[in-house]
Protein backbone atom coordinates (compact mmCIF):
# COMPACT_ATOMS: atom_id res chain seq x y z
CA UNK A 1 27.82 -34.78 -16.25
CA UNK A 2 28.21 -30.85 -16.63
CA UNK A 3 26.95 -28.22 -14.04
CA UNK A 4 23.13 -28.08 -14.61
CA UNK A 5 21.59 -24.89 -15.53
CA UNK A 6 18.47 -23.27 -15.36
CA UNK A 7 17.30 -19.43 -15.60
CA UNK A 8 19.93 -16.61 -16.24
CA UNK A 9 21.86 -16.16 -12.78
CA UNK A 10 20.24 -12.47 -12.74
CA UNK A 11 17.38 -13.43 -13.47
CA UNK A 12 16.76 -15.90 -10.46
CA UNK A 13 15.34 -15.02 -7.27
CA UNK A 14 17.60 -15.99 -4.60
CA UNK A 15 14.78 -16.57 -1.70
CA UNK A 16 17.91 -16.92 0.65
CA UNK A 17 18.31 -13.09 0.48
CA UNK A 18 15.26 -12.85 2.67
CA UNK A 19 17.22 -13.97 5.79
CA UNK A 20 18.88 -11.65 7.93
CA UNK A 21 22.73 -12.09 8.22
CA UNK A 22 22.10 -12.30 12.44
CA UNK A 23 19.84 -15.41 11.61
CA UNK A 24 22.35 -16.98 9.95
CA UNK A 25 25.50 -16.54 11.75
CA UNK A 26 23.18 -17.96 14.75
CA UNK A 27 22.39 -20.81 12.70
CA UNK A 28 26.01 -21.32 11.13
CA UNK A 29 27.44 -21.04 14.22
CA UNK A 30 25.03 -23.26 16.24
CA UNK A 31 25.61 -25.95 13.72
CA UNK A 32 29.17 -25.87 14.18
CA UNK A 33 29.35 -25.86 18.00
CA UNK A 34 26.47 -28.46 18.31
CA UNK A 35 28.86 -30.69 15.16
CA UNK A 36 32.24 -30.07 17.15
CA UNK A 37 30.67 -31.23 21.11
CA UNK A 38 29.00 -34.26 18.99
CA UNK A 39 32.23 -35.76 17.20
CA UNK A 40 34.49 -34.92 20.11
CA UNK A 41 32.62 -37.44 22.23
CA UNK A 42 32.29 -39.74 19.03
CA UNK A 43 35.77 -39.61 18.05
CA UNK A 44 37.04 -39.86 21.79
CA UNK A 45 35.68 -43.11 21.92
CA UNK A 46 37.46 -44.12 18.74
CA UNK A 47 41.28 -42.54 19.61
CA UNK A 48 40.74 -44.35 23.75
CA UNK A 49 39.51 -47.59 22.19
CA UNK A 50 43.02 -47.34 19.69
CA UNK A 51 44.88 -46.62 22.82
CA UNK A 52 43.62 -48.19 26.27
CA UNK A 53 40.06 -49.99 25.69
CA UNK A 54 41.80 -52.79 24.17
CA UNK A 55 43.34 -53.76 27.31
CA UNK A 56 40.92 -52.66 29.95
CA UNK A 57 37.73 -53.79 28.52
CA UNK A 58 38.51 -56.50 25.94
CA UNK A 59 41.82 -58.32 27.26
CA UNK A 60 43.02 -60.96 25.48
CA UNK A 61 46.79 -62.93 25.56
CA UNK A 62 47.36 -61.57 21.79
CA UNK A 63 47.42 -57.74 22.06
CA UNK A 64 46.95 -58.11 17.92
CA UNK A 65 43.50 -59.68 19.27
CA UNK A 66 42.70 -57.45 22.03
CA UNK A 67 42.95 -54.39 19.67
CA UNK A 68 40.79 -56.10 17.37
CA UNK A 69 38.54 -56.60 19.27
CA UNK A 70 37.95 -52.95 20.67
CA UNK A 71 38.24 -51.64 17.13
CA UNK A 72 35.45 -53.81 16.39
CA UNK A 73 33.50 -52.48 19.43
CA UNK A 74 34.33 -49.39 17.50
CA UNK A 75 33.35 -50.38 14.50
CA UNK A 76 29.83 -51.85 15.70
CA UNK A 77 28.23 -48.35 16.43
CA UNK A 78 28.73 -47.45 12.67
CA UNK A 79 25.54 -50.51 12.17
CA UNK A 80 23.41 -49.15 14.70
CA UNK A 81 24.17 -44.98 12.97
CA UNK A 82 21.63 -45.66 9.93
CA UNK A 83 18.91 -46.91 12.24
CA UNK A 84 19.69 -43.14 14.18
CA UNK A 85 19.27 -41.84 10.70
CA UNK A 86 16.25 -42.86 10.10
CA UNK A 87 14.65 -42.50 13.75
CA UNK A 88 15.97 -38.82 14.11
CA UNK A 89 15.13 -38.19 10.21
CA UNK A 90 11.84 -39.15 10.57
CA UNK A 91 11.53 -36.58 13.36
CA UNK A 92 13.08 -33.72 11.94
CA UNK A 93 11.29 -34.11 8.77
CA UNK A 94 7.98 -34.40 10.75
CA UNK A 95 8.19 -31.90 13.58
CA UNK A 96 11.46 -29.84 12.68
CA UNK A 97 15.14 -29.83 12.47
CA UNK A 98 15.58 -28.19 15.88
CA UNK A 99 13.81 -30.24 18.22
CA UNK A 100 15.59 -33.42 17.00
CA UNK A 101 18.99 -31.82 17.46
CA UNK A 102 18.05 -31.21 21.37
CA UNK A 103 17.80 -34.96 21.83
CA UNK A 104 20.47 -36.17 19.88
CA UNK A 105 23.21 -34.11 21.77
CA UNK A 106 21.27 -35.06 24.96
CA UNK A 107 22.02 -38.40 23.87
CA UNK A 108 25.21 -38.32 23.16
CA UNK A 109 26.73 -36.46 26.15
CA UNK A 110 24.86 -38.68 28.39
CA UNK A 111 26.15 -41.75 27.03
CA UNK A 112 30.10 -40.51 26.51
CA UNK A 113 29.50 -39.45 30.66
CA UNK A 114 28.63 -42.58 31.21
CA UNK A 115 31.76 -44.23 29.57
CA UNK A 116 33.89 -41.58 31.57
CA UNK A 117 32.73 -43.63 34.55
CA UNK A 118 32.54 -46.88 33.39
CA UNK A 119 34.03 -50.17 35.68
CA UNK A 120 36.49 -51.94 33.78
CA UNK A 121 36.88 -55.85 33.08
CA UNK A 122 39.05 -56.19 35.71
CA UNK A 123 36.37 -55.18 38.11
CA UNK A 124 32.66 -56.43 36.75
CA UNK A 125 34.20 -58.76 34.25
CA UNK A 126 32.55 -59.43 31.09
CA UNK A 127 29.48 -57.40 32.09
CA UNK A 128 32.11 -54.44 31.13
CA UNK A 129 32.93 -54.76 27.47
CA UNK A 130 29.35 -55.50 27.20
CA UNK A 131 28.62 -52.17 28.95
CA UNK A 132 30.50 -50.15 26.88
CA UNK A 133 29.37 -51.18 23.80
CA UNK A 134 25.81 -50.70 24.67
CA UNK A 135 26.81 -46.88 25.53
CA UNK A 136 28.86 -47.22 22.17
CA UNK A 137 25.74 -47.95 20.44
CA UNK A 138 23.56 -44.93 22.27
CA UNK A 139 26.57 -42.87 20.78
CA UNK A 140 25.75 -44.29 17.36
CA UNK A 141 22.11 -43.42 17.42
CA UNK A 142 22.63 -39.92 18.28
CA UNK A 143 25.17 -39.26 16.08
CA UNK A 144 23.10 -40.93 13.42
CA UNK A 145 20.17 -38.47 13.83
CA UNK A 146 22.78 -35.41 14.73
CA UNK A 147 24.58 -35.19 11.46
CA UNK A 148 21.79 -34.88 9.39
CA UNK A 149 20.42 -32.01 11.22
CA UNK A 150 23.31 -30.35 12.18
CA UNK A 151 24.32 -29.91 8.19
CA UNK A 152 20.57 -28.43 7.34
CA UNK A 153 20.53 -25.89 9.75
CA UNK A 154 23.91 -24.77 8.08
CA UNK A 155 22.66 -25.49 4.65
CA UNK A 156 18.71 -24.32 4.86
CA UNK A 157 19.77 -21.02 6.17
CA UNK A 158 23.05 -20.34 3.79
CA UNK A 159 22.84 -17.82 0.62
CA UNK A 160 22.52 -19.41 -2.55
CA UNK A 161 25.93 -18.44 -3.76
CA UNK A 162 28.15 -19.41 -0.71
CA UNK A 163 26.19 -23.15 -0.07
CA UNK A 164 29.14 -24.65 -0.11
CA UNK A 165 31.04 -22.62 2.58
CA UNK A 166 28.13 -22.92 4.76
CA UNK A 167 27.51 -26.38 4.30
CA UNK A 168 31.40 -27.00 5.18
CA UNK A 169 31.26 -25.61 8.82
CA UNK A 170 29.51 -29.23 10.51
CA UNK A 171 32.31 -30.85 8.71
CA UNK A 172 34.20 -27.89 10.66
CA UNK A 173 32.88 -29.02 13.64
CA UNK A 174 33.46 -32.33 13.07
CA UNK A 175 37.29 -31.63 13.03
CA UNK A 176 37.47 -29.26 15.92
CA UNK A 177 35.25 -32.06 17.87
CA UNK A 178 38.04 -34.49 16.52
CA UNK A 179 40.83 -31.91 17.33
CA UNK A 180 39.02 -31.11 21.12
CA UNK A 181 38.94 -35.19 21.31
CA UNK A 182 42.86 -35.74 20.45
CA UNK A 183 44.08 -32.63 23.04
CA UNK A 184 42.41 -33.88 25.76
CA UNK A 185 43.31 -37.31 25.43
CA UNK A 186 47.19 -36.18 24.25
CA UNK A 187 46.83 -34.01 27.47
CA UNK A 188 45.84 -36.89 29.67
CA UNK A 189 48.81 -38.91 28.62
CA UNK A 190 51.38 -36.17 28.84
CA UNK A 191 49.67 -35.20 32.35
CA UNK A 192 49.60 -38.76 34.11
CA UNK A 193 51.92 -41.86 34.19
CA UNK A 194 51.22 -44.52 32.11
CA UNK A 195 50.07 -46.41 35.64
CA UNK A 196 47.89 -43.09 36.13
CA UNK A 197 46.35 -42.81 32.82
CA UNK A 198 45.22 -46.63 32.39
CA UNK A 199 43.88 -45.99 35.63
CA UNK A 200 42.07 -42.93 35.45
CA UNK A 201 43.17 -40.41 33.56
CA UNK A 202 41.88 -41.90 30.30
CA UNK A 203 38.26 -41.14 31.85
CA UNK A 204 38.97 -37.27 32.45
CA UNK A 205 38.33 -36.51 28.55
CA UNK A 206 34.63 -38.55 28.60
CA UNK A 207 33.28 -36.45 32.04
CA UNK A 208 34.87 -33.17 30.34
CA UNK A 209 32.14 -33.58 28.04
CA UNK A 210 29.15 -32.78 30.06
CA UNK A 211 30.72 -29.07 29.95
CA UNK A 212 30.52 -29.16 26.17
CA UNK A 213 27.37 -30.58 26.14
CA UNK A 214 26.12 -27.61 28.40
CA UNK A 215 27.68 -24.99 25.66
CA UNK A 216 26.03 -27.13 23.01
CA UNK A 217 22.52 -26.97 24.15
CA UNK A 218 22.94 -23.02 25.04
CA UNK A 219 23.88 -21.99 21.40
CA UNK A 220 21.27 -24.65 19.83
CA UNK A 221 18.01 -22.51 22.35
CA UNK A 222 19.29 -19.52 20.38
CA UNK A 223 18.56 -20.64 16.82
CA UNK A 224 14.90 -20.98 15.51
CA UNK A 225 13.73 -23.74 12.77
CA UNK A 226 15.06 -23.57 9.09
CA UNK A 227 13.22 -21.36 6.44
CA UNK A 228 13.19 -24.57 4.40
CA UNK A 229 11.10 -26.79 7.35
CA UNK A 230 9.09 -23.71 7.78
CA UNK A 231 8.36 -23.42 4.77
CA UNK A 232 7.13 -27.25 4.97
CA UNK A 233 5.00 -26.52 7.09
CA UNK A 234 3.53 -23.23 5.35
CA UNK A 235 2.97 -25.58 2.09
CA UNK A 236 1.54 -28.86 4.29
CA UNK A 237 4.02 -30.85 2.02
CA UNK A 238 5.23 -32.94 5.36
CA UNK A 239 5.73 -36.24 4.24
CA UNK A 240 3.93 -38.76 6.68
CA UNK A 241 6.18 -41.33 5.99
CA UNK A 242 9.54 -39.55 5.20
CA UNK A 243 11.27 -42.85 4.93
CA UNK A 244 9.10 -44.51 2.51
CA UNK A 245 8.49 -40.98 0.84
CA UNK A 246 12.13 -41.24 0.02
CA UNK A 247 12.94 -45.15 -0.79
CA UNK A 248 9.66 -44.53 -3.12
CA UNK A 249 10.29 -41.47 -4.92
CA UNK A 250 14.40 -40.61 -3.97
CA UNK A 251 16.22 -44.17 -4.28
CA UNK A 252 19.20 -42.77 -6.90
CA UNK A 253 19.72 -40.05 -4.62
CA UNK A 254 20.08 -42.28 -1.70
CA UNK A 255 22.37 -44.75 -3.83
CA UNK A 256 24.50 -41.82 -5.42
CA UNK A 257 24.80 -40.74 -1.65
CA UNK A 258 25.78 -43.89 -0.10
CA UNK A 259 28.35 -44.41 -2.74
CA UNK A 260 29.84 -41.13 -2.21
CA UNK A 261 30.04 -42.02 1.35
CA UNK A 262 32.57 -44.81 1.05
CA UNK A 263 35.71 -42.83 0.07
CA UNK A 264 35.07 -39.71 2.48
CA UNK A 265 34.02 -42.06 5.41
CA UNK A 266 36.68 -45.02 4.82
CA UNK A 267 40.20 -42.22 4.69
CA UNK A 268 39.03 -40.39 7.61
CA UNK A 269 38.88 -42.81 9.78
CA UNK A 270 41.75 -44.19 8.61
CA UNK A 271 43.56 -40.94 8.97
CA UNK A 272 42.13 -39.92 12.05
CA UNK A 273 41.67 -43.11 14.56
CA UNK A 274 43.88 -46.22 12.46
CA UNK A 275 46.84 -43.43 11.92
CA UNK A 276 47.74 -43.36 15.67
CA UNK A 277 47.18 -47.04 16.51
CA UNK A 278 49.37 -47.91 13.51
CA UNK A 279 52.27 -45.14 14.52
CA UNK A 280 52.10 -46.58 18.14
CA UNK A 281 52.82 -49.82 16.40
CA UNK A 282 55.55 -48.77 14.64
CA UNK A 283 57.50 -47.59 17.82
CA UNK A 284 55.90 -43.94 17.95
CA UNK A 285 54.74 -42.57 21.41
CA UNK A 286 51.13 -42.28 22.30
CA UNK A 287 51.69 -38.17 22.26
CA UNK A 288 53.24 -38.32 18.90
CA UNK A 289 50.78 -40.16 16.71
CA UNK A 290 47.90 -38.13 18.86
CA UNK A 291 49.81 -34.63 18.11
CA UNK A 292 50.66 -35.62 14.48
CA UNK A 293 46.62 -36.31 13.84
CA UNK A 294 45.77 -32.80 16.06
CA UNK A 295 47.61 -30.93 13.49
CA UNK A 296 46.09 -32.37 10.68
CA UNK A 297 42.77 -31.43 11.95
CA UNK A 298 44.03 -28.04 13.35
CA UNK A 299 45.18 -27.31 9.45
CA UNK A 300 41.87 -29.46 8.16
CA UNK A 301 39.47 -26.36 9.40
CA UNK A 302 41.04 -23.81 6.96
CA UNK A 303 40.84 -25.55 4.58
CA UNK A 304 37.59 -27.24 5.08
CA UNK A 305 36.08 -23.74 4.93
CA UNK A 306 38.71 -22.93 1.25
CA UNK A 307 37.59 -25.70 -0.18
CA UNK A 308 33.94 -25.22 0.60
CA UNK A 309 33.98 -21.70 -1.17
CA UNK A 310 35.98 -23.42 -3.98
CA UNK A 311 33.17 -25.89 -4.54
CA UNK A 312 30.93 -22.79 -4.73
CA UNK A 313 33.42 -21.46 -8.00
CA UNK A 314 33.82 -24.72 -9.64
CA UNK A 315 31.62 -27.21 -8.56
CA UNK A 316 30.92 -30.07 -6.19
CA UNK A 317 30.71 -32.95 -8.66
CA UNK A 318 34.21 -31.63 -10.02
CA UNK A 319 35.86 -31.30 -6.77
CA UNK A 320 34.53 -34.37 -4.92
CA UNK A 321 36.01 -36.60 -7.84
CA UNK A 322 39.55 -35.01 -7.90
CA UNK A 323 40.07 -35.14 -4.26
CA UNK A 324 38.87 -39.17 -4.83
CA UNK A 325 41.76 -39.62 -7.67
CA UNK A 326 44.32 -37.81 -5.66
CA UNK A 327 43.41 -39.52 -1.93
CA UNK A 328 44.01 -42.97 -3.77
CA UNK A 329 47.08 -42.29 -5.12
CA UNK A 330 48.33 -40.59 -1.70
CA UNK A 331 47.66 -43.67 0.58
CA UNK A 332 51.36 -45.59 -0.66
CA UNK A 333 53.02 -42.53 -0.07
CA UNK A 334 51.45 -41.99 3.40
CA UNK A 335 52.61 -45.74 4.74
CA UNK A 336 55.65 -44.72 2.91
CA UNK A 337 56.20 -41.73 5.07
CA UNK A 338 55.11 -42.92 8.62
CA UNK A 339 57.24 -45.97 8.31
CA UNK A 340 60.12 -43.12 7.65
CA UNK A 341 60.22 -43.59 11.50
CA UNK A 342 60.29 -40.20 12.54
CA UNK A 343 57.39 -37.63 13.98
CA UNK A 344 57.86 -35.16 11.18
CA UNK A 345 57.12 -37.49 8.44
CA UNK A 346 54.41 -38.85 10.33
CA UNK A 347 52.97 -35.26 10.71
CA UNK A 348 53.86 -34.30 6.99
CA UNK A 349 52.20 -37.91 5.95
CA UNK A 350 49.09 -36.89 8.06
CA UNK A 351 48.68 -33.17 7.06
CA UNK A 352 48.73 -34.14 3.41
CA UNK A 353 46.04 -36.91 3.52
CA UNK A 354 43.61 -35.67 6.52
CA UNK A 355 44.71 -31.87 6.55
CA UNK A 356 44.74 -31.39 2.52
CA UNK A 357 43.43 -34.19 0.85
CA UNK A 358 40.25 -35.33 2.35
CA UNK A 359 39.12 -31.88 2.99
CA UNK A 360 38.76 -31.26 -0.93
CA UNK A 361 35.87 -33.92 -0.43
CA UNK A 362 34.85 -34.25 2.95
CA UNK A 363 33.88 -30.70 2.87
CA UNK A 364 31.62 -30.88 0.02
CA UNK A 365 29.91 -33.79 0.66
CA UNK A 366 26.89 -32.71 3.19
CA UNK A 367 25.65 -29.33 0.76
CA UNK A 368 26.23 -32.62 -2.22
CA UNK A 369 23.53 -34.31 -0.26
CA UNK A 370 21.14 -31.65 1.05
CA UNK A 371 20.67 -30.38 -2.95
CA UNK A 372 19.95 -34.10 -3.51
CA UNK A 373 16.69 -33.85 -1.94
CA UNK A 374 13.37 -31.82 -1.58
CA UNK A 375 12.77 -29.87 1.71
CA UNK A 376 10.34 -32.56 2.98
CA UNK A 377 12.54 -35.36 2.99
CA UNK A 378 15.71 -33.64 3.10
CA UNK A 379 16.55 -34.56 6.40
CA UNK A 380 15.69 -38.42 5.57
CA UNK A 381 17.58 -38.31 2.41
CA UNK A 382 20.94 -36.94 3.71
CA UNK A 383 21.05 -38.76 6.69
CA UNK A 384 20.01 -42.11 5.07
CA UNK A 385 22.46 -42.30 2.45
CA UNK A 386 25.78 -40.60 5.10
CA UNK A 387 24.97 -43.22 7.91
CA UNK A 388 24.35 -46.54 5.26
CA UNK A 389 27.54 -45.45 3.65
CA UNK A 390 29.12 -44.50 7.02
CA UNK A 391 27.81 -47.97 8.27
CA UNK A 392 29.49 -49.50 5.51
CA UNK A 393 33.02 -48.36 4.83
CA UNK A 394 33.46 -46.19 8.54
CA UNK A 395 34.01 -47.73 11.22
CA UNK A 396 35.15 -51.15 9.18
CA UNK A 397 37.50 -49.00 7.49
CA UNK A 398 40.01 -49.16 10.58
CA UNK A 399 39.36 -52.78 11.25
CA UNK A 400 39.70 -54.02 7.44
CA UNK A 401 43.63 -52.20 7.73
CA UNK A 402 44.55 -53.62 10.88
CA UNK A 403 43.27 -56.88 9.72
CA UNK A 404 45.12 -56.36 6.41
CA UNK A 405 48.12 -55.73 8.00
CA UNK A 406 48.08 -58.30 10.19
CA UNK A 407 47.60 -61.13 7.30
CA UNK A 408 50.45 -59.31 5.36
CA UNK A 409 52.83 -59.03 7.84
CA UNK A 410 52.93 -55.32 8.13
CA UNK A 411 52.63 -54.66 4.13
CA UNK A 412 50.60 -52.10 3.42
CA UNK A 413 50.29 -52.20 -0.42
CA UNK A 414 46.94 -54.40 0.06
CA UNK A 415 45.70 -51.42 2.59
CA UNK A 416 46.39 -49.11 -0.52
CA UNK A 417 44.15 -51.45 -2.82
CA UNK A 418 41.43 -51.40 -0.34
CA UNK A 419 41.27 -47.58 -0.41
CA UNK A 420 41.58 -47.16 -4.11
CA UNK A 421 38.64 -49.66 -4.06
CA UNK A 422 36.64 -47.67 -2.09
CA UNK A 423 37.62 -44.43 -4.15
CA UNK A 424 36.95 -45.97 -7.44
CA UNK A 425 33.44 -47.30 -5.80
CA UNK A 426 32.72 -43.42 -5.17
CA UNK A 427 33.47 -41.71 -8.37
CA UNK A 428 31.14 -44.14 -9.93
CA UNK A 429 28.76 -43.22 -7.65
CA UNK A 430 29.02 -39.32 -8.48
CA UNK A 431 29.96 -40.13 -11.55
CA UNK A 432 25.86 -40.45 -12.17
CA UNK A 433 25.07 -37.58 -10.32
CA UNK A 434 23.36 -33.89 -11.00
CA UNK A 435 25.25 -30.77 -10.14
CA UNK A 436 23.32 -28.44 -8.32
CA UNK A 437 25.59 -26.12 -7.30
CA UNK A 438 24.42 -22.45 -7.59
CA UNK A 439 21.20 -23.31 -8.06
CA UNK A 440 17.88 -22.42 -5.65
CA UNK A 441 18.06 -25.02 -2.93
CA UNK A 442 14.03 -25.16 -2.91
């Protein structure tokens, strides 16, 4: 379906204009901070419970098993993230985007403190794997409500004309938080011996986190609500049921969304948590597959932030569906390359699927979403269809490979299928969609 169009560019009022440009570097830069502090404790969870959780809290006489078993501890926080969704949603379409951001970073660094310290099941026994996914699940609620929230602010305050840059930066912060994540825990293992590290070192990355949490809830005080919530309230158009509001009135939106969820969510955590367990499995080092991922992020935030402004030139429908076609037909190459055996073609193999690839769509999808919904159940919408989508293909994605893998003896051509699977599942989804890029967000 073409670009929709409505009145002559010039002869649309671009209410955005009425925002001062201090306003909105607060806001852009308070949703990227508040994005990076919430993945790094998110995707900390994921790279330890690839690397040591396996063996501390879920032990088991078949590593195979034991790693299983803590990527499906992983994997279970991904259920709980749409029920954050629509908790935190309901919130910040009833009371305002701001507020609900407070508590879901308060959440979240609590809970990824409490991991830092957690007893292991060689001391408490099975009380600890038990433990740790309870925190696991706090981690899922918060980030459930955070994303949603985090991408408005961005969004609600950007111009017209450059929505797609701004609504890039939480997907910014989401790889600095991932990039922040993988240096510490690289650092850890470099720092300690392997003794050391299973022993404590592993924890020094979850207490760092309270620091990050401080910074996060510093810039956040700075920034006040989004013209599009104030406007809301202006208008008294707050849906009392935001939820039912948008299952009632919204449900293509939320399908389109969810469907576009599957490829984005499914390759990135496959690049970014199932890449370094895989490489360690192959005979990499720990530091290796961790530094090979860290520069794949590390090059992912330029061009997260290109290929937001290119969506703003061409298009998100366009772009989203490209990056869809060319991320399924990369994923036989990338096995290809890692089993190559050596650190360079790991990091080349990485770059060009996390650093290049998925950034063509990952960075488009949240401005997709917000211009998917009206102001008063924006918040509901976005978050509803990421986190059922997220729920779905996420945190399964890395669990469904190492399963596949497992059954196939190390082939990975049925890893590829699964993948293109998901990718073909997502440009049907778009496929139906409306473009709304350039036009007036409200």
């Amino acid at each position: 379906m073409s670009t929709m169009t409505g009145a002559p560019e010039d002869a649309v009022v671009d209410k955005s204009q009425l925002i001062s440009d201090k306003d909105r570097r607060r806001a852009l830069f308070g949703s990227a901070v508040g994005s990076a502090v919430e993945w790094y404790d998110f995707f900390l969870y994921g790279t330890m419970s690839a690397l040591v959780f396996g063996p501390l809290f879920f032990p088991s006489d078949d590593p195979v098993s034991s790693q299983l078993l803590s990527l499906a501890a992983f994997a279970f926080a991904f259920a709980i993230r749409p029920i954050g969704g629509i908790v935190f949603s309901h919130i910040g379409d009833r009371i305002g985007r701001k507020k609900t951001l407070v508590i879901t970073l308060g959440m979240m660094g609590v809970a990824t403190v409490l991991i830092g310290l957690m007893p292991t099941y060689a001391q408490i026994g099975v009380w600890a794997p038990i433990i740790l996914t309870l925190l696991r699940l706090v981690q899922g609620l918060a980030l459930g409500g955070e994303w949603g929230g985090g991408l408005l602010m961005a969004v609600e305050y950007s111009p017209r004309k450059k929505r797609g840059f701004y609504g890039a930066m939480p997907q910014v912060g989401a790889l600095v938080g991932l990039a922040l994540g993988n240096l510490a825990a690289s650092a850890s293992s470099a720092i300690f011996s392997e003794a050391d590290f299973l022993s404590f070192g592993w924890r020094i990355p979850f207490l760092f986190s309270i620091v990050l949490v401080a910074v996060g809830f510093w810039i956040r005080h700075t920034v006040d609500e989004t013209p599009s919530f104030k406007m809301v309230q202006e208008t008294s158009k707050t849906a009392k049921l935001p939820l039912v509001e948008t299952l009632r009135h919204h449900w293509r939106s939320v399908l389109i969304a969810v469907g576009a969820k599957i490829i984005e969510t499914s390759t990135f955590f496959l690049f970014a948590t199932f890449t370094v367990s895989y490489a360690v499995s192959l005979g990499f080092e720990r530091n290796e597959a961790l530094n090979a991922v860290l520069i794949a992020a590390v090059v992912g935030i330029p061009m997260m932030l290109l290929m937001g402004s290119l969506s703003d030139r061409i298009g998100r429908k366009k772009q989203f569906i490209v990056g869809a076609v060319l991320v399924a037909a990369f994923i036989v190459p990338f096995f290809w390359l890692i089993n190559q055996g050596t650190f360079f073609s790991l990091t080349i193999a990485a770059v060009i699927g996390f650093g290049v690839i998925w950034t063509s769509y990952g960075s488009v999808i949240g401005t997709f979403f917000a211009e998917s919904f009206p102001a008063e159940v924006r918040y509901t919408g976005v978050s509803l269809g990421y986190q059922v989508g997220a729920a779905i293909a996420g945190g399964t994605a890395p669990l469904i490979a190492t399963a596949l893998l497992a059954q196939y003896e190390g082939a990975y051509l049925p890893v590829a299928v699964f993948i293109g699977v998901c990718a073909a599942i997502s440009i049907v989804a778009v496929a139906f969609a409306k473009d709304r890029s350039g036009q007036e967000l409200d």
